[in-house]
Protein backbone atom coordinates (compact mmCIF):
# COMPACT_ATOMS: atom_id res chain seq x y z
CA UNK A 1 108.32 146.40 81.39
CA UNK A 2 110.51 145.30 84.52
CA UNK A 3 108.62 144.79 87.62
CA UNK A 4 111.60 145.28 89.61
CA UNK A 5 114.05 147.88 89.55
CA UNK A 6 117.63 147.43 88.15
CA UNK A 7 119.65 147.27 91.22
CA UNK A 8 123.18 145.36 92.45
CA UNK A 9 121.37 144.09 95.50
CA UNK A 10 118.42 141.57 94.57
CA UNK A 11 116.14 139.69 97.02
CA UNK A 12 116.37 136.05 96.53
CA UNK A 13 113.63 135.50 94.05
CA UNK A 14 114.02 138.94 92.38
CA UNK A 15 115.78 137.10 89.80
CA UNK A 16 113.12 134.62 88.55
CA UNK A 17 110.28 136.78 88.35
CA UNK A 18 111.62 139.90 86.98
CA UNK A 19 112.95 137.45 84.28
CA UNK A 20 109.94 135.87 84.11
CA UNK A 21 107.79 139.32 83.83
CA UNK A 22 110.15 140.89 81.78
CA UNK A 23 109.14 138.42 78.66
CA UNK A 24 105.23 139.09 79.36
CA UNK A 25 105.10 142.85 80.60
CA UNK A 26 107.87 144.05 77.69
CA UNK A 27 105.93 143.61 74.48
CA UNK A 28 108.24 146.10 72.67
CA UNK A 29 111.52 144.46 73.36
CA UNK A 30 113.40 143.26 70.51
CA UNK A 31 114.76 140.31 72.93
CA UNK A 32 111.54 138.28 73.36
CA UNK A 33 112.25 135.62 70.76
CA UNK A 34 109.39 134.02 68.39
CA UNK A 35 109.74 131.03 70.35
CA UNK A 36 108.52 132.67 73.51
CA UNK A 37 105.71 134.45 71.85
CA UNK A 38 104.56 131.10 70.49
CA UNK A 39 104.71 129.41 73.80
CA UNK A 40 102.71 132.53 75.47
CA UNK A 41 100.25 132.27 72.64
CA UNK A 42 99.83 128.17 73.49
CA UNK A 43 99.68 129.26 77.20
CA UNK A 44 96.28 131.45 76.26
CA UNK A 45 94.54 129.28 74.40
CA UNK A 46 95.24 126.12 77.05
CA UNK A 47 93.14 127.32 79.55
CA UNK A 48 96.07 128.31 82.14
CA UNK A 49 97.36 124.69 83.12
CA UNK A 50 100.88 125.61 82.04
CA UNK A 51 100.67 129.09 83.73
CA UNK A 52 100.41 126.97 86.72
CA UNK A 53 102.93 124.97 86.52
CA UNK A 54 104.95 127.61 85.31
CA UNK A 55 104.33 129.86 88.75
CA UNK A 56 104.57 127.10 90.80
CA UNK A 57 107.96 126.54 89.58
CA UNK A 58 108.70 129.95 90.47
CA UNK A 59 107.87 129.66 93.56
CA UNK A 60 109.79 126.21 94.28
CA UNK A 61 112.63 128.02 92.66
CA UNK A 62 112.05 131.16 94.97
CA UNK A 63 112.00 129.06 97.98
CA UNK A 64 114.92 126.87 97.37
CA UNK A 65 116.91 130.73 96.75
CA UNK A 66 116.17 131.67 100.29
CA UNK A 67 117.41 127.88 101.77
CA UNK A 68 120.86 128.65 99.69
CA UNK A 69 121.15 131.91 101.53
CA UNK A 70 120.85 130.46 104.44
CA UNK A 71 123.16 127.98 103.78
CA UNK A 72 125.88 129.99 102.56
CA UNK A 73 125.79 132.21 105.68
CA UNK A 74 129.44 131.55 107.75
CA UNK A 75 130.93 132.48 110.96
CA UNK A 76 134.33 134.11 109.75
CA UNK A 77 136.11 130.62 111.00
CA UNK A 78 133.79 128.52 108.20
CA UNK A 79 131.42 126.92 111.26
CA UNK A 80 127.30 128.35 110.80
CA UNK A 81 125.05 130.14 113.40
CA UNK A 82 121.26 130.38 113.15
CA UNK A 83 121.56 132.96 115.79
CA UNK A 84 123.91 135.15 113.36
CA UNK A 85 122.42 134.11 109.99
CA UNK A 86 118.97 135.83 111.49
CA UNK A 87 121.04 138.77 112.34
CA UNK A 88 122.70 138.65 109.27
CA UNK A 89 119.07 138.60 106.88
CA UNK A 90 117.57 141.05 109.40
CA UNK A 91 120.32 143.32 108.83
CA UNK A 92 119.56 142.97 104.92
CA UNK A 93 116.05 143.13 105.13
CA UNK A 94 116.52 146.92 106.63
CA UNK A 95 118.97 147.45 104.09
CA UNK A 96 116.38 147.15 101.44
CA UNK A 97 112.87 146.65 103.02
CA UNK A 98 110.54 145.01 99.77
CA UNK A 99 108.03 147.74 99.23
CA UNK A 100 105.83 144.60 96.88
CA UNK A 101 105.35 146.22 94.04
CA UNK A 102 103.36 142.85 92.79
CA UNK A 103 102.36 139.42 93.26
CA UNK A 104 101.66 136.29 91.31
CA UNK A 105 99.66 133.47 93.08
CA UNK A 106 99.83 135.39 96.39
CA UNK A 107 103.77 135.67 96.36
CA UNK A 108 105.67 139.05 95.62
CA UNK A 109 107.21 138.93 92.96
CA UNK A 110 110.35 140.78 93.95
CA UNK A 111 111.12 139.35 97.54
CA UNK A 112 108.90 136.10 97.79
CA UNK A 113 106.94 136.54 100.66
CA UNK A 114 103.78 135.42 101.22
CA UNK A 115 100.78 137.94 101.64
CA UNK A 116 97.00 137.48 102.33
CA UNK A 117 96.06 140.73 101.51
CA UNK A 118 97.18 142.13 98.13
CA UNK A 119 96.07 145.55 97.22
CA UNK A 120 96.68 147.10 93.72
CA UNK A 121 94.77 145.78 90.66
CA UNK A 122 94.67 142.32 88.55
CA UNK A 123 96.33 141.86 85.69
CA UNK A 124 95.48 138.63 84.76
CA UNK A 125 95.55 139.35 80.67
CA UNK A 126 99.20 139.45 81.07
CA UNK A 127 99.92 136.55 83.19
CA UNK A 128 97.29 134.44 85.24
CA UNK A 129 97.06 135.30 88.52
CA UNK A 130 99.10 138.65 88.90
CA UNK A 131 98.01 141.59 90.53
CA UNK A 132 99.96 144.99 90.20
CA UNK A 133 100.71 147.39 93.45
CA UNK A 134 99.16 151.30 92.40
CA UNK A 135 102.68 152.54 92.90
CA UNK A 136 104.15 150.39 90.80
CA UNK A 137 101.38 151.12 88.29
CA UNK A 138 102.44 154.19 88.26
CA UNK A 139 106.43 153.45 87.61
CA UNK A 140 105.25 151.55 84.83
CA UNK A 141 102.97 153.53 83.21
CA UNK A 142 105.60 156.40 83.25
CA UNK A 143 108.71 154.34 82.15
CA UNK A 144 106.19 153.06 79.32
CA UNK A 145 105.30 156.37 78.57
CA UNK A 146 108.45 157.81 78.03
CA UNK A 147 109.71 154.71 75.69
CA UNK A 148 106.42 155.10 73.97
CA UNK A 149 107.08 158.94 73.45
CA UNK A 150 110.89 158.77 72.03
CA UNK A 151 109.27 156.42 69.24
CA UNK A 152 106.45 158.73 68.77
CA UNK A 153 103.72 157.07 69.57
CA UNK A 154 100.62 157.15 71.70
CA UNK A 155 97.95 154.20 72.82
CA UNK A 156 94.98 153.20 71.16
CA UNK A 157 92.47 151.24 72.94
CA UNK A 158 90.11 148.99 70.41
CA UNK A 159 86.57 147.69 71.04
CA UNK A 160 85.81 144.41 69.49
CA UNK A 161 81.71 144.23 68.65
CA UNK A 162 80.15 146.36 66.27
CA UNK A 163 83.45 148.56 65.86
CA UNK A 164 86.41 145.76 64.03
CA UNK A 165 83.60 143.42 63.53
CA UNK A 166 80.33 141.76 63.59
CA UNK A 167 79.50 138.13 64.81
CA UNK A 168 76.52 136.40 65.06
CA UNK A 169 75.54 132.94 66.07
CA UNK A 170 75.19 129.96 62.95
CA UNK A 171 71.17 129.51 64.30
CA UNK A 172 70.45 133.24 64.10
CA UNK A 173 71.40 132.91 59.92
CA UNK A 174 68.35 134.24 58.19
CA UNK A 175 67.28 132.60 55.05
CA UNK A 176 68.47 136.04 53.00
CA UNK A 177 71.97 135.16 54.62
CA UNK A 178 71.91 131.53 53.66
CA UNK A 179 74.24 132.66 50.85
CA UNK A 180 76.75 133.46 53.24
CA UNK A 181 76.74 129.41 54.12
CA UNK A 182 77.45 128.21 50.64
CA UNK A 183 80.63 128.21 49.39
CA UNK A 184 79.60 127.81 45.96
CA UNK A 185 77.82 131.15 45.88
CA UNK A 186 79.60 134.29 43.62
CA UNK A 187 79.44 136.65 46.97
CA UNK A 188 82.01 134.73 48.77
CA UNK A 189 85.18 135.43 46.14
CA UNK A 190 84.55 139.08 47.95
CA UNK A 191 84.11 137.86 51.34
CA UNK A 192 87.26 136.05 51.58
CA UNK A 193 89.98 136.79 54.36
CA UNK A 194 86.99 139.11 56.42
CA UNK A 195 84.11 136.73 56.97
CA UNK A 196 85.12 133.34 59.21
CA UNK A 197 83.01 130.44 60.01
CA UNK A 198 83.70 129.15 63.70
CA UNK A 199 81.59 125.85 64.09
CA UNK A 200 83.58 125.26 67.15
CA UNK A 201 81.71 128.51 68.51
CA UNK A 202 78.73 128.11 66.69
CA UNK A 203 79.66 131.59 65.32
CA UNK A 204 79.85 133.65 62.28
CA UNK A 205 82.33 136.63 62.08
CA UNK A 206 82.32 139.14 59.23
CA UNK A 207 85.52 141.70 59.78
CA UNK A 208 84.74 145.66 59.03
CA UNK A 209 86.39 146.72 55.52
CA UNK A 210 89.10 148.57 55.96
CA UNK A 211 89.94 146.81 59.12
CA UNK A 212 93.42 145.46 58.09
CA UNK A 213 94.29 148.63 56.54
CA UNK A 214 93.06 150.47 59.26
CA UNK A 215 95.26 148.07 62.26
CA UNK A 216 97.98 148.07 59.94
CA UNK A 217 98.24 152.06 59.61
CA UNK A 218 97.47 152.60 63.47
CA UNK A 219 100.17 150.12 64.51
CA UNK A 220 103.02 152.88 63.09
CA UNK A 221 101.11 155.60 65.60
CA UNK A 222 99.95 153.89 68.36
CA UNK A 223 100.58 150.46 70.94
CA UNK A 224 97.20 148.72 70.86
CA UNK A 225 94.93 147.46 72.93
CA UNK A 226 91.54 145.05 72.57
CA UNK A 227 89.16 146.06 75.30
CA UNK A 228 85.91 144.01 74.86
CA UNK A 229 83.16 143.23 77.49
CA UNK A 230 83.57 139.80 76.15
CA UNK A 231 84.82 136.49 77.46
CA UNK A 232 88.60 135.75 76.97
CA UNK A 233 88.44 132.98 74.89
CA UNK A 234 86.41 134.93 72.53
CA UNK A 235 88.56 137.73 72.47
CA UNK A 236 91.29 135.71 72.09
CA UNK A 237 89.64 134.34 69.40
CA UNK A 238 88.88 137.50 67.67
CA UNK A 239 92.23 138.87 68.16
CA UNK A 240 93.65 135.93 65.85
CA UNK A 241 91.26 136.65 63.11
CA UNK A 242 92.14 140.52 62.81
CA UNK A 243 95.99 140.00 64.06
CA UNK A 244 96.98 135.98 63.22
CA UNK A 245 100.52 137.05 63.04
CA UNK A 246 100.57 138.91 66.84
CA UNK A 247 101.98 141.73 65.04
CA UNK A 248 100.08 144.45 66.72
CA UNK A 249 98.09 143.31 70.27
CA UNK A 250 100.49 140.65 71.63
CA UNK A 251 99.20 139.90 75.22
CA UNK A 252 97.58 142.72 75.13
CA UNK A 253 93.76 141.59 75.47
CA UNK A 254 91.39 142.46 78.06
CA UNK A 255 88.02 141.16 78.47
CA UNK A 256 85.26 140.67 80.92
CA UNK A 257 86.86 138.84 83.12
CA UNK A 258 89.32 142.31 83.65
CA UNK A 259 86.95 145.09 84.44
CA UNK A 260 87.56 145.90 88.03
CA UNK A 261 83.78 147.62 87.70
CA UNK A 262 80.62 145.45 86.53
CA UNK A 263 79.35 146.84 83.17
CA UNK A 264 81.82 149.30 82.90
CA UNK A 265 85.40 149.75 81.53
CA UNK A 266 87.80 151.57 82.70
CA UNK A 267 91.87 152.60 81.60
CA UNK A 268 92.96 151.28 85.78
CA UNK A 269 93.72 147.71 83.79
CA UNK A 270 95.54 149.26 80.99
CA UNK A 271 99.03 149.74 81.00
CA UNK A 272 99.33 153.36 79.94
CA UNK A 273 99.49 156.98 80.59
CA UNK A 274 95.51 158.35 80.33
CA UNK A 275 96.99 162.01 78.76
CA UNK A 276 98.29 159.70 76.15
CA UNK A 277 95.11 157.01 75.54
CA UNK A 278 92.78 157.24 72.61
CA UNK A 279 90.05 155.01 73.05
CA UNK A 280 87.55 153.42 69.95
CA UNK A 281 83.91 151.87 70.66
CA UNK A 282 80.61 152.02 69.70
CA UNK A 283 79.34 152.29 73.17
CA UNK A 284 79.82 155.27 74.90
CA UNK A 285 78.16 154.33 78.35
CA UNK A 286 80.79 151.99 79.08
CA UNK A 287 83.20 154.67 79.47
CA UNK A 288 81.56 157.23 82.16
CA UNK A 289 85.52 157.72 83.26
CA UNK A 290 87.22 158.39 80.29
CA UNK A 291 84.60 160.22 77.73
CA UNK A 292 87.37 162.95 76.58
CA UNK A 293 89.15 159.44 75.59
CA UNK A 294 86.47 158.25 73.31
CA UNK A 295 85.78 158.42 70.13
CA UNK A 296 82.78 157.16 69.17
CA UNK A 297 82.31 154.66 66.50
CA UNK A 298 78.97 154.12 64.11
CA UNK A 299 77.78 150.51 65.28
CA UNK A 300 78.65 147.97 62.77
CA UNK A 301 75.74 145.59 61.78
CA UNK A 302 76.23 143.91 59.22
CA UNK A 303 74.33 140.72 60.50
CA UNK A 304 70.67 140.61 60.37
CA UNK A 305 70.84 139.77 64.18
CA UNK A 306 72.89 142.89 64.86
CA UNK A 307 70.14 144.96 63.42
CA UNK A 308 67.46 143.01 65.97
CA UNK A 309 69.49 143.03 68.86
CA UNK A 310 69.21 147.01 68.87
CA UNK A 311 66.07 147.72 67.34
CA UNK A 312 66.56 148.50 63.90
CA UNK A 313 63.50 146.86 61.67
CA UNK A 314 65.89 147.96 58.33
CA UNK A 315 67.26 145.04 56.36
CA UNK A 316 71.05 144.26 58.01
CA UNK A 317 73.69 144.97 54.93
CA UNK A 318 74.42 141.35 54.52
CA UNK A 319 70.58 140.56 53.67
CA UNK A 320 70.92 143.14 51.24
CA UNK A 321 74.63 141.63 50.28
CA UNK A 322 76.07 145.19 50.83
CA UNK A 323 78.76 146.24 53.02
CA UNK A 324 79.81 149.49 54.08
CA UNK A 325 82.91 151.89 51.63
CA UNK A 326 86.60 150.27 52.12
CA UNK A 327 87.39 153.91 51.51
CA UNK A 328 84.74 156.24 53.06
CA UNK A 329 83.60 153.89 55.98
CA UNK A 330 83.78 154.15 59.62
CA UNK A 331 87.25 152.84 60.05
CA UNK A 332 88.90 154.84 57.00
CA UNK A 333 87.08 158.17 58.62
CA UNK A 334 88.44 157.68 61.96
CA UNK A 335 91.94 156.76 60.89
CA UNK A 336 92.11 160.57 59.60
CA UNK A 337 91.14 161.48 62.81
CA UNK A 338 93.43 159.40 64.84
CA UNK A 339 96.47 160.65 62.34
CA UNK A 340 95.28 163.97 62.93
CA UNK A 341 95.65 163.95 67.05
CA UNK A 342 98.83 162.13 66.20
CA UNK A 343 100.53 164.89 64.35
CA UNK A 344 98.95 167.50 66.83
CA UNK A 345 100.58 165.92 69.20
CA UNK A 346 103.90 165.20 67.81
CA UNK A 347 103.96 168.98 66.10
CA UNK A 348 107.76 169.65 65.89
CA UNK A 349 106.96 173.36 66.15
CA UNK A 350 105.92 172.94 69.35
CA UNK A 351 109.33 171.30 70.71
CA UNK A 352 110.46 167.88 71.44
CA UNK A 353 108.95 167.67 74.96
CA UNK A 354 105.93 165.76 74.89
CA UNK A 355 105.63 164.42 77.95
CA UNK A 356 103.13 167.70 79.11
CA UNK A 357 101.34 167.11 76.32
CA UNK A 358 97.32 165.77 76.30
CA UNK A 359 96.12 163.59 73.35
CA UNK A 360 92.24 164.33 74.92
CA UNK A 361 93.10 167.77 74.40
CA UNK A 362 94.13 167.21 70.78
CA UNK A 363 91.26 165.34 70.28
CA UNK A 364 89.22 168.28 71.54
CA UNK A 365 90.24 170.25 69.00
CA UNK A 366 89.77 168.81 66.16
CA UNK A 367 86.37 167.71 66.94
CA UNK A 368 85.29 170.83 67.99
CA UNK A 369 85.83 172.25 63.85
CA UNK A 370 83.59 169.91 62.75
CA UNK A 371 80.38 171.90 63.12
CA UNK A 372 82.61 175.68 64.17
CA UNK A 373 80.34 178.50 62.76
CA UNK A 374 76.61 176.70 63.15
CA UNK A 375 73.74 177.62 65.71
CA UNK A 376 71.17 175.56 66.78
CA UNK A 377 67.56 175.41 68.09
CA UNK A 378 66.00 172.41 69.00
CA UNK A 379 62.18 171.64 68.57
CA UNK A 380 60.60 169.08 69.41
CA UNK A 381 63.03 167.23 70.26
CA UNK A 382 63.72 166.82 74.09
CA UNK A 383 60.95 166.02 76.61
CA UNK A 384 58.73 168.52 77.87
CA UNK A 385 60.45 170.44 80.76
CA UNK A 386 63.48 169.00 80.17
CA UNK A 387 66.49 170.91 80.81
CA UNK A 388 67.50 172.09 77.23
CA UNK A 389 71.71 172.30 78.29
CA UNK A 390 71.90 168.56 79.57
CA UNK A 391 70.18 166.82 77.07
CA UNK A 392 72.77 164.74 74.94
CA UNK A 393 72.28 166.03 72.05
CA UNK A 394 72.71 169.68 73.16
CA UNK A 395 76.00 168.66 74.99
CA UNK A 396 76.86 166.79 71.59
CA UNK A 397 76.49 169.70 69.38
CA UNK A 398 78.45 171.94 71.65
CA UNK A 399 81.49 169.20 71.90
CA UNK A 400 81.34 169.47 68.00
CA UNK A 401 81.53 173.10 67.53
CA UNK A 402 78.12 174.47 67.56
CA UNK A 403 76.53 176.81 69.98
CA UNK A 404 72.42 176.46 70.69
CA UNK A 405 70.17 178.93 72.01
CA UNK A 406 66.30 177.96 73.11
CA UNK A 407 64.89 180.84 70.87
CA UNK A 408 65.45 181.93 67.27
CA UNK A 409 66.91 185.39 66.30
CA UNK A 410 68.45 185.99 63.10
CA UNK A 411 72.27 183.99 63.94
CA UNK A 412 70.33 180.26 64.20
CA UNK A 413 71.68 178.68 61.34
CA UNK A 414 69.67 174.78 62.11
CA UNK A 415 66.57 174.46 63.95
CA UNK A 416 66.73 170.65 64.59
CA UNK A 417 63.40 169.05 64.61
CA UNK A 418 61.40 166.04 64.30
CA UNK A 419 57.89 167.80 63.50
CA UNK A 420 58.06 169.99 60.10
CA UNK A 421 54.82 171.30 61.19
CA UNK A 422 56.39 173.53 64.55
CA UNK A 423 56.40 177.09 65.01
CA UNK A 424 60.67 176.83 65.12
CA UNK A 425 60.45 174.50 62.07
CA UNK A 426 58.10 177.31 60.15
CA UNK A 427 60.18 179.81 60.80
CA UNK A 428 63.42 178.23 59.66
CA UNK A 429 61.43 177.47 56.43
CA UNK A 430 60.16 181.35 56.49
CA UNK A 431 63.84 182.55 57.63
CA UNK A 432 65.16 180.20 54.66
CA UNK A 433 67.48 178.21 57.32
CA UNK A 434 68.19 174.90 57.91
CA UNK A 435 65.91 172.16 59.09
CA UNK A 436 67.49 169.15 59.80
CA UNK A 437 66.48 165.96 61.87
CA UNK A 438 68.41 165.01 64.32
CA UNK A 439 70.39 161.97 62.71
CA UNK A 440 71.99 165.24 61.05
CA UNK A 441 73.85 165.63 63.70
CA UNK A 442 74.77 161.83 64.77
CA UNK A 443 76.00 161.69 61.29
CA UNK A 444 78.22 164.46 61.84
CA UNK A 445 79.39 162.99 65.16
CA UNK A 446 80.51 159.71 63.40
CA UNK A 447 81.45 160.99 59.81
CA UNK A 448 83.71 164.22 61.79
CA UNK A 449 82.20 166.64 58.68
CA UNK A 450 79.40 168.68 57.94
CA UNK A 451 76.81 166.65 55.84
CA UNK A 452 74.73 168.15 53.72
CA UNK A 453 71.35 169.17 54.76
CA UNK A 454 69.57 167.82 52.54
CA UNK A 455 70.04 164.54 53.08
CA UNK A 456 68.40 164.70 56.49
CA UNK A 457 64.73 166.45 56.03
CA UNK A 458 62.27 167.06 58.53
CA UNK A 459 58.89 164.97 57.53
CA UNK A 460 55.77 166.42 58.84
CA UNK A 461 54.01 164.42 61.40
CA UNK A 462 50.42 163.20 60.71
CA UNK A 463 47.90 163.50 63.49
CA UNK A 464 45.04 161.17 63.93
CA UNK A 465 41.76 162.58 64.40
């Protein structure tokens, strides 16, 4: 993506930055060469001395442009005039007044000058130090759009932790994970390519089955993203575990460092239309912007740490040498999903303009079949006095399909409950309907189907006397 627009008439450094930007904003041209992307690739993992010295070069280059035009500026008989070669620059400068669409290092990028005060937002996971005017956000995020559209595709926005992976630190091992240390042990033949000891990080990393699949699949719908709350050099990290051959993220990797908000995420750093943006994560209160984005991924723990970290006393799957279905896991389910918005989307019937089109409204509707028909009551499950219709899992069930009521009458088809011994819960028994716990209906969230009801009984709860 050019930061400058294609015009006859170029400022005097417009030249070696929009050349410059070209290479790192266009991931999808077919003219960046391999040698480039190598070079960008050692540039990342360096720590940003050669960034440096690359933008400072830029600038020396940019400065010594302006010298040459004033150089070059004659009197009609061949003899120079500083009076007339201001006259003559003014004269330019009103011809095409430099609206800064960007800056690297404090310098626009498109006439040179230098400016204090730089609105717009950072961009520093593109190229160190470069910050992006909102209108020219804007003219990017359109021109992407459209190139994005003609190829049929929309963006996908991935979450590291607990969604493509799980990592844990080498001291947190547990002793019924020491297997996963030997190399002699029969579980590792099925642990090769997904599980990758760092020593350099002090880190384990097990990849999610399905995960290479899963990228490869997406890459044909969607331009992808990493968002992770992160540091860089561990995203960087993780990126070259699930993509070593930069086939599908490129430069495209944002972490902590990027978020414009503490603790929060947000699409203002990404590089894309949000009609268009489908975002994948495990945490959904990092997105309070962008929830009709999100879909929202079961947590992956497959370390025993993973498991502590959030509360779960359950053995982790990799002290009980498990691992979730390559086939019907969290990754394979979603990719369904994400193909299904895509064809939505794309439906020929509907004509070949897309560009009014809304992926969050796709994604609306096919998440709201997934429980269509069903009618809940809730017992005992929300606080006392707590309003019924803003309780999350009442706002859940409705996103999914389902309508709830507060009372019974004889259309309730679930009374949700965590006490088998309540007047709702008796009367679903009496009524023969179904009484489910509530992890009925995170399951359903996560797995986009129905589960059976079975699976998910109410246990009656034991008072002490």
């Amino acid at each position: 993506m050019s930061l400058v627009d294609e015009s006859p008439v170029n400022s005097s450094s417009s030249d070696d930055f929009a050349a410059f930007l070209d290479a790192e904003l266009d991931s999808t041209s077919d003219t960046i060469s391999q040698q480039q992307e190598e070079k960008e690739e050692s540039d990342d993992d360096a720590g940003g001395d050669d960034e440096d010295h690359e933008t400072s070069s830029l600038i020396e280059r940019t400065k010594r442009r302006k010298i040459s035009v004033l150089d070059g500026t004659e009197e009609p008989n061949g003899s120079t005039s500083h009076i007339d070669q201001i006259e003559v620059l003014e004269a330019s400068v009103k011809e095409d007044i430099c609206t800064h669409p960007g800056f690297i290092g404090g310098m626009c990028i498109k006439c040179g000058e230098k400016m204090d005060n730089q609105s717009g937002v950072a961009f520093g996971y593109i190229h160190k130090d470069l910050r992006l005017a909102n209108d020219e956000i804007a003219r990017l995020r359109d021109r992407d759009l459209k190139n994005l559209l003609r190829h049929k595709k929309l963006y996908l926005v991935l979450d590291l932790d607990h969604t493509l992976l799980n990592s844990t630190r080498m001291s947190d091992i547990t002793q019924d994970e020491g297997y996963l240390m030997n190399p002699d042990d029969p579980m590792q033949d099925g642990l090769k390519g997904n599980l990758f000891k760092l020593p350099f990080m002090n880190m384990v990393t097990k990849l999610r089955p399905f995960v290479h699949t899963f990228l490869k699949e997406a890459s044909n719908l969607f331009e992808m993203y990493i968002y992770t709350m992160g540091e860089r050099a561990y995203a960087l990290e993780m990126a070259n575990l699930l993509d070593p051959g930069r086939l599908y993220f490129d430069s495209r990797i944002i972490a902590q460092g990027d978020c414009t908000q503490r603790h929060q995420k947000g699409l203002d750093v990404v590089l894309g239309q949000e009609s268009a943006v489908l975002i994948l994560d495990d945490t959904e209160q990092v997105w309070t912007k962008h929830k009709d984005n999100l879909i929202s991924m079961e947590r992956y723990h497959f370390f025993a740490s993973s498991c502590k970290q959030f509360g779960y006393k359950s053995k982790s799957l990799s002290e009980m040498r498990s691992d979730e279905s390559d086939t019907d896991g969290a990754l394979a389910t979603v990719l369904k999903v994400l193909k299904q918005v895509h064809s939505m989307f794309f439906d020929p019937e509907l004509g070949e303009n897309f560009a009014g089109r809304d992926a969050r409204q796709m994604l609306r509707v096919v998440r709201s079949e997934v429980l269509k028909g069903c009618k809940f009551v809730f017992s005992r499950v929300f606080p006392t006095k707590f309003q019924a219709e803003n309780h999350q899992l009442w706002m859940l069930a409705e996103r999914l399909g389902a309508t709830c009521s507060t009372e019974v009458d004889s259309s309730v088809t679930h009374v949700i409950s965590t006490d088998m011994g309540t007047e709702k819960s008796r009367w679903a028994i009496q009524e023969n309907k179904f009484l489910v716990e509530p992890r009925w209906l995170e399951a359903a969230n996560f797995l986009w189907q129905r589960m059976p009801e079975e699976r998910f009984p109410v246990k009656e709860v034991k008072v002490n006397h």
